[in-house]
N, C-alpha and C. Protein backbone atom coordinates (compact mmCIF):
# COMPACT_ATOMS: atom_id res chain seq x y z
N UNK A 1 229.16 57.41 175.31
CA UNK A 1 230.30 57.43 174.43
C UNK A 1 230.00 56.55 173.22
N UNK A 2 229.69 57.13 172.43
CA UNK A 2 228.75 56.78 171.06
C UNK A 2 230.29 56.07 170.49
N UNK A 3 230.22 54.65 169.80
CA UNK A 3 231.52 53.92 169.18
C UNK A 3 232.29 53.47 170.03
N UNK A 4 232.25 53.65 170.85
CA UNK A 4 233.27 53.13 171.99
C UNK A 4 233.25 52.02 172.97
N UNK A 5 233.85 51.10 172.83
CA UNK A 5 234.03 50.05 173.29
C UNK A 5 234.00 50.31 174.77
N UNK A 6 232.31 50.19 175.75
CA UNK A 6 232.67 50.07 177.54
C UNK A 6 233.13 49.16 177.86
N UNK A 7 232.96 47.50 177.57
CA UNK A 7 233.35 46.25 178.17
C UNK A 7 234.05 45.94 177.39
N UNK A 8 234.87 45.71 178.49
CA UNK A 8 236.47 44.32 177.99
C UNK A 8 235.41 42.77 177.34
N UNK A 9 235.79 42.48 176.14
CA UNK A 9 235.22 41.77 175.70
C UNK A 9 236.21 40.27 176.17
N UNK A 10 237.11 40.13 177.27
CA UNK A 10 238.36 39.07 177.67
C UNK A 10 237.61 38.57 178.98
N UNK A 11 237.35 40.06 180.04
CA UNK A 11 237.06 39.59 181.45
C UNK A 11 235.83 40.80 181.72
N UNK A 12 235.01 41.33 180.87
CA UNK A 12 233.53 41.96 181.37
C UNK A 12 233.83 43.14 182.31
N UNK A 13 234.92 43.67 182.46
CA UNK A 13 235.18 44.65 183.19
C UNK A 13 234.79 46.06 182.60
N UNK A 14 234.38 46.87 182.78
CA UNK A 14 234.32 48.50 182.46
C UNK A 14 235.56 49.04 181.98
N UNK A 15 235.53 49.37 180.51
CA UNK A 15 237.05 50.15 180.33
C UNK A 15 237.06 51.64 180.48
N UNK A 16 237.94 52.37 180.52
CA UNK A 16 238.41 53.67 180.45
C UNK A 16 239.14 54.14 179.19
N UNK A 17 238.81 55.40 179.47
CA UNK A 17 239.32 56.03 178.10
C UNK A 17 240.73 57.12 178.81
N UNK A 18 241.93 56.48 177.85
CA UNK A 18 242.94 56.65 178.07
C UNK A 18 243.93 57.17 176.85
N UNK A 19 244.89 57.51 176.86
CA UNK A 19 246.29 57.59 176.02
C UNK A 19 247.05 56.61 175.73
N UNK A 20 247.15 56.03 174.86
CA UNK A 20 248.10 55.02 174.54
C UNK A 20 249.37 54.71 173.66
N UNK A 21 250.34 54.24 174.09
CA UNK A 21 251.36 54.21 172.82
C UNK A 21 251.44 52.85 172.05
N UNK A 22 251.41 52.84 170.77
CA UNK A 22 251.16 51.32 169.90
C UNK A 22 252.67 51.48 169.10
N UNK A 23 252.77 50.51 169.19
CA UNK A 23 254.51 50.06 168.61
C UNK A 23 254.18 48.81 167.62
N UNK A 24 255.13 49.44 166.50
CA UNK A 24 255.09 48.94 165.24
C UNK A 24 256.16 48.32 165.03
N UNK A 25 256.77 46.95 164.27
CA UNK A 25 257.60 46.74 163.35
C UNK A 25 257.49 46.08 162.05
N UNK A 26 258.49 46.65 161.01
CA UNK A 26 257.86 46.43 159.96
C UNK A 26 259.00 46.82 158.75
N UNK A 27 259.34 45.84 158.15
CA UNK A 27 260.79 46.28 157.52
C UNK A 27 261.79 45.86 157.67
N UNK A 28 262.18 45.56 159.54
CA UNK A 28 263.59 45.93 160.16
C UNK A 28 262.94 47.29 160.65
N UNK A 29 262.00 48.18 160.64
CA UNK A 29 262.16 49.45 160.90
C UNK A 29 261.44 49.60 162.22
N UNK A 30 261.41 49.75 163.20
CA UNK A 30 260.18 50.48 164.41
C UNK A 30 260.11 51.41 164.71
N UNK A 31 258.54 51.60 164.54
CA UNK A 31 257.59 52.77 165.14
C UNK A 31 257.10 52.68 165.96
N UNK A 32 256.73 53.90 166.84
CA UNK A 32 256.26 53.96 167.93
C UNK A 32 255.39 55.34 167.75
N UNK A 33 254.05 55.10 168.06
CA UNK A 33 253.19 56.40 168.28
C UNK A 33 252.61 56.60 169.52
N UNK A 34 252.78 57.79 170.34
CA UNK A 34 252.07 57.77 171.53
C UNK A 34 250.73 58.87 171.24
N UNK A 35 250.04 58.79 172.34
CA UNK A 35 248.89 59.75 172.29
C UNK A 35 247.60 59.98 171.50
N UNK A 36 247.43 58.40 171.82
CA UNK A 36 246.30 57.44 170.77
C UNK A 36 245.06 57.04 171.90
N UNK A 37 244.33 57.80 171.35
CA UNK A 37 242.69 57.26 172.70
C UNK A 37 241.98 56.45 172.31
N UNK A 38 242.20 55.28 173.31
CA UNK A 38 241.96 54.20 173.26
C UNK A 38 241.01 53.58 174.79
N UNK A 39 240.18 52.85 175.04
CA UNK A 39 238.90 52.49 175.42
C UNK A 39 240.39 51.33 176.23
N UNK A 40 240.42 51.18 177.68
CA UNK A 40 241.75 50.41 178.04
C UNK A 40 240.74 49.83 179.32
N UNK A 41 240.86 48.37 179.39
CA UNK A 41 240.11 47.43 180.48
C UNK A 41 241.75 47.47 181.55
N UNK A 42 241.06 48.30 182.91
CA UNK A 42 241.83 48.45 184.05
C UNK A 42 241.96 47.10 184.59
N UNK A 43 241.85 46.21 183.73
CA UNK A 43 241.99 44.81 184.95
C UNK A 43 242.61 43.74 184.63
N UNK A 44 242.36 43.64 183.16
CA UNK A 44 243.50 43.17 182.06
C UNK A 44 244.58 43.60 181.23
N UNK A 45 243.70 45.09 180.92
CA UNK A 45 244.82 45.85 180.21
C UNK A 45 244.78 45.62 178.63
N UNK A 46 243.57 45.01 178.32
CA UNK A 46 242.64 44.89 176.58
C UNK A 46 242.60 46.39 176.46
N UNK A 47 243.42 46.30 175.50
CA UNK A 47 243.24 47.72 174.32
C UNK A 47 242.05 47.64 173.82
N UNK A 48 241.23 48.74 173.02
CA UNK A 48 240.07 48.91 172.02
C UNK A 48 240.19 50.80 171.13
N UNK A 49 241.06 50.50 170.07
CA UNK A 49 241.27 52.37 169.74
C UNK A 49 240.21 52.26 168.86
N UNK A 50 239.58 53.29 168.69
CA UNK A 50 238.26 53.26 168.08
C UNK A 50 238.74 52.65 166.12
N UNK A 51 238.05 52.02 165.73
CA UNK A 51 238.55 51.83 164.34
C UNK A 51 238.73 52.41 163.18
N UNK A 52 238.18 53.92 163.34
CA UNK A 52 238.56 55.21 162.15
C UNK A 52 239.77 55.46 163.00
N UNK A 53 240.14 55.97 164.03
CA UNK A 53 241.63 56.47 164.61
C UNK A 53 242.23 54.80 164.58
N UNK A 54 242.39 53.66 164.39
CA UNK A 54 243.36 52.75 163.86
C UNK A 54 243.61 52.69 162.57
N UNK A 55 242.28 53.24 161.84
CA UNK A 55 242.66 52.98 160.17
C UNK A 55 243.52 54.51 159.90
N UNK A 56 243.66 55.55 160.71
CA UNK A 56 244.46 56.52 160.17
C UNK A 56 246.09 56.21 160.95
N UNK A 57 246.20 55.87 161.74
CA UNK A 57 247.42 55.41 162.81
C UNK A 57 248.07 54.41 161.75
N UNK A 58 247.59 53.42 161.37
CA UNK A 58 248.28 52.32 160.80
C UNK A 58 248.46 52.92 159.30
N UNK A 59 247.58 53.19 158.41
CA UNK A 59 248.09 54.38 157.41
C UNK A 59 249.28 55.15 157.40
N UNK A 60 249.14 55.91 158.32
CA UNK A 60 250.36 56.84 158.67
C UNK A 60 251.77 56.03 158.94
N UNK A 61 251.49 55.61 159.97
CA UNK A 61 252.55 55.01 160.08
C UNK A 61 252.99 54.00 159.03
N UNK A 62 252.56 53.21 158.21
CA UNK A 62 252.70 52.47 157.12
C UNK A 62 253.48 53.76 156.07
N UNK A 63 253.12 54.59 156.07
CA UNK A 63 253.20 55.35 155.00
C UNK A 63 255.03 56.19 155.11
N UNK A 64 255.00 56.34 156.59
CA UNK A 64 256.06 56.81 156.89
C UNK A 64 257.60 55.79 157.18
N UNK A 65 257.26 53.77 157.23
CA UNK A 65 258.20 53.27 157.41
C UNK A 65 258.45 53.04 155.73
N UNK A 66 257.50 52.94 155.52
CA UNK A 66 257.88 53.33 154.14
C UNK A 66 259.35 54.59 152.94
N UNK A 67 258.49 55.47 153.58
CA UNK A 67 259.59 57.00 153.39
C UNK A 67 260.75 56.22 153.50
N UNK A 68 260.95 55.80 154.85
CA UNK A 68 262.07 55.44 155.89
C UNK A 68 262.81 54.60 155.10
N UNK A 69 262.22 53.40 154.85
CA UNK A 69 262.90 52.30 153.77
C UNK A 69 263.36 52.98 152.69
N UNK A 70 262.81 53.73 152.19
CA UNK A 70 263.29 54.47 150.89
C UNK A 70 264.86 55.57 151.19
N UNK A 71 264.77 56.34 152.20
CA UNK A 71 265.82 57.11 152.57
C UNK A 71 266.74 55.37 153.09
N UNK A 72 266.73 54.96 153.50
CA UNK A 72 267.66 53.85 154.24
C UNK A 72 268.27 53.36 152.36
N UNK A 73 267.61 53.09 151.60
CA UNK A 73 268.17 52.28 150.51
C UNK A 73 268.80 53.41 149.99
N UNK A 74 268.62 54.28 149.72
CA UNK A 74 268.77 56.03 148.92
C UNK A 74 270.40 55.95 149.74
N UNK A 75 270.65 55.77 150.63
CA UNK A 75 272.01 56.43 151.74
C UNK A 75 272.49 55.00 152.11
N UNK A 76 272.45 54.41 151.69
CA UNK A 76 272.78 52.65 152.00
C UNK A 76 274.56 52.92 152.20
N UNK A 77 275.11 53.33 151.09
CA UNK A 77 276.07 53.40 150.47
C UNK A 77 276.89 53.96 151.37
N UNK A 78 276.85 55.45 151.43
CA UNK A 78 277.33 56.08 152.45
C UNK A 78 277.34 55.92 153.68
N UNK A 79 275.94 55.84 154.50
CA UNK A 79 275.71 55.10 155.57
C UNK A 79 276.93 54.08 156.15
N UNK A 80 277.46 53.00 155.37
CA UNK A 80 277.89 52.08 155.01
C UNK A 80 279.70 52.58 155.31
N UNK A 81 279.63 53.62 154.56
CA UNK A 81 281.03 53.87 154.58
C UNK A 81 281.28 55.01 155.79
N UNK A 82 280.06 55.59 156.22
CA UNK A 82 280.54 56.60 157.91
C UNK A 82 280.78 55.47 158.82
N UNK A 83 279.95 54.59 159.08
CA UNK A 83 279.94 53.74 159.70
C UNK A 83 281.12 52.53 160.06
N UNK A 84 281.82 52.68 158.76
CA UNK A 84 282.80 51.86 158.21
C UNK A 84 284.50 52.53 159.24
N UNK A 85 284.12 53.70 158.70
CA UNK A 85 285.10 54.72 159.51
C UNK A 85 284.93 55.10 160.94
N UNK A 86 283.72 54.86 161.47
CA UNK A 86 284.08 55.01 162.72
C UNK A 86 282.80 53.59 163.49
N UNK A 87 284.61 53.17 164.07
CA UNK A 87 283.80 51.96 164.93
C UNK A 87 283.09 52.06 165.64
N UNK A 88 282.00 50.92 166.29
CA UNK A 88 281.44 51.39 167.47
C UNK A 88 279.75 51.51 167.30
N UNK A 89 279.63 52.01 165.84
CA UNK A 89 278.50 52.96 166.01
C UNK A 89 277.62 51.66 165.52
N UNK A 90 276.44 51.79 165.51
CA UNK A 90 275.16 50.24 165.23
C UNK A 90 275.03 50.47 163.95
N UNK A 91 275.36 50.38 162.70
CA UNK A 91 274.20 49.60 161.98
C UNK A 91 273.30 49.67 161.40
N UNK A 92 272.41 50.25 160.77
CA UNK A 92 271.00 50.08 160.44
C UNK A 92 270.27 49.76 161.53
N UNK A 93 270.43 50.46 162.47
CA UNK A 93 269.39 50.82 163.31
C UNK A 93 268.88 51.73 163.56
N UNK A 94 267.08 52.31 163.18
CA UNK A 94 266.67 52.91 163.11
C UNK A 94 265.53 53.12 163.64
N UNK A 95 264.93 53.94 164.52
CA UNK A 95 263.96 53.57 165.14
C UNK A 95 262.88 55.19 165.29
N UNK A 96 261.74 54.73 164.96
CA UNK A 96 261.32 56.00 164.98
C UNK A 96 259.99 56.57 165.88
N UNK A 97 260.08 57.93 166.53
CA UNK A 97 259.11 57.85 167.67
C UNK A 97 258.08 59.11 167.43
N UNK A 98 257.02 58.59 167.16
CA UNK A 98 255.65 59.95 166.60
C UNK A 98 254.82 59.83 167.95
N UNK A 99 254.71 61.12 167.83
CA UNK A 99 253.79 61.53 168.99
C UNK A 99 253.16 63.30 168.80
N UNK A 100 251.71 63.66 168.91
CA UNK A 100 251.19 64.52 169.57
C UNK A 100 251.75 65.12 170.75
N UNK A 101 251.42 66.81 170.46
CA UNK A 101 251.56 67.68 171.87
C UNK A 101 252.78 68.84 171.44
């Protein structure tokens, strides 16, 4: 497995190649991406996602809490006033979940 991290560089164990979900915050805003292959030490549980699939993951997702911030300021207003009218509801809470499949 050419690039890929075999040993846990924490406790020397053999990792596996697995699926993973990485959770973001950033803004006030969270992301969550699942279905990220990642090199995972069964004994500690040390992540290793190869570093071209982290530099496009963190891109993306950067790119999209972004959007997010922009629609959140864009609808502030309104937002503001549904919310206003009916009790109960949260807030500026927004949370967002990307995934493959």
């Amino acid at each position: 497995m050419k690039g890929l991290i075999t040993t846990c560089s924490e406790c020397q164990t053999n990792t596996e190649l697995r699926e993973i979900t990485v959770q973001f915050e950033r803004k006030g805003i969270k992301a969550a991406m699942s279905g990220i292959p990642a090199m995972v030490c069964p004994r500690c549980g040390q992540e290793y996602v190869p570093s071209d699939i982290a530099g496009d993951v963190i891109d993306t997702v950067s790119r999209t809490i972004d959007a997010t911030e922009a629609l959140l300021k864009r609808t502030d207003h309104r937002r503001r006033e549904l919310l206003q009218d009916h009790q109960g509801l949260a807030p500026e809470r927004l949370e967002l979940a990307l995934a493959s499949r």
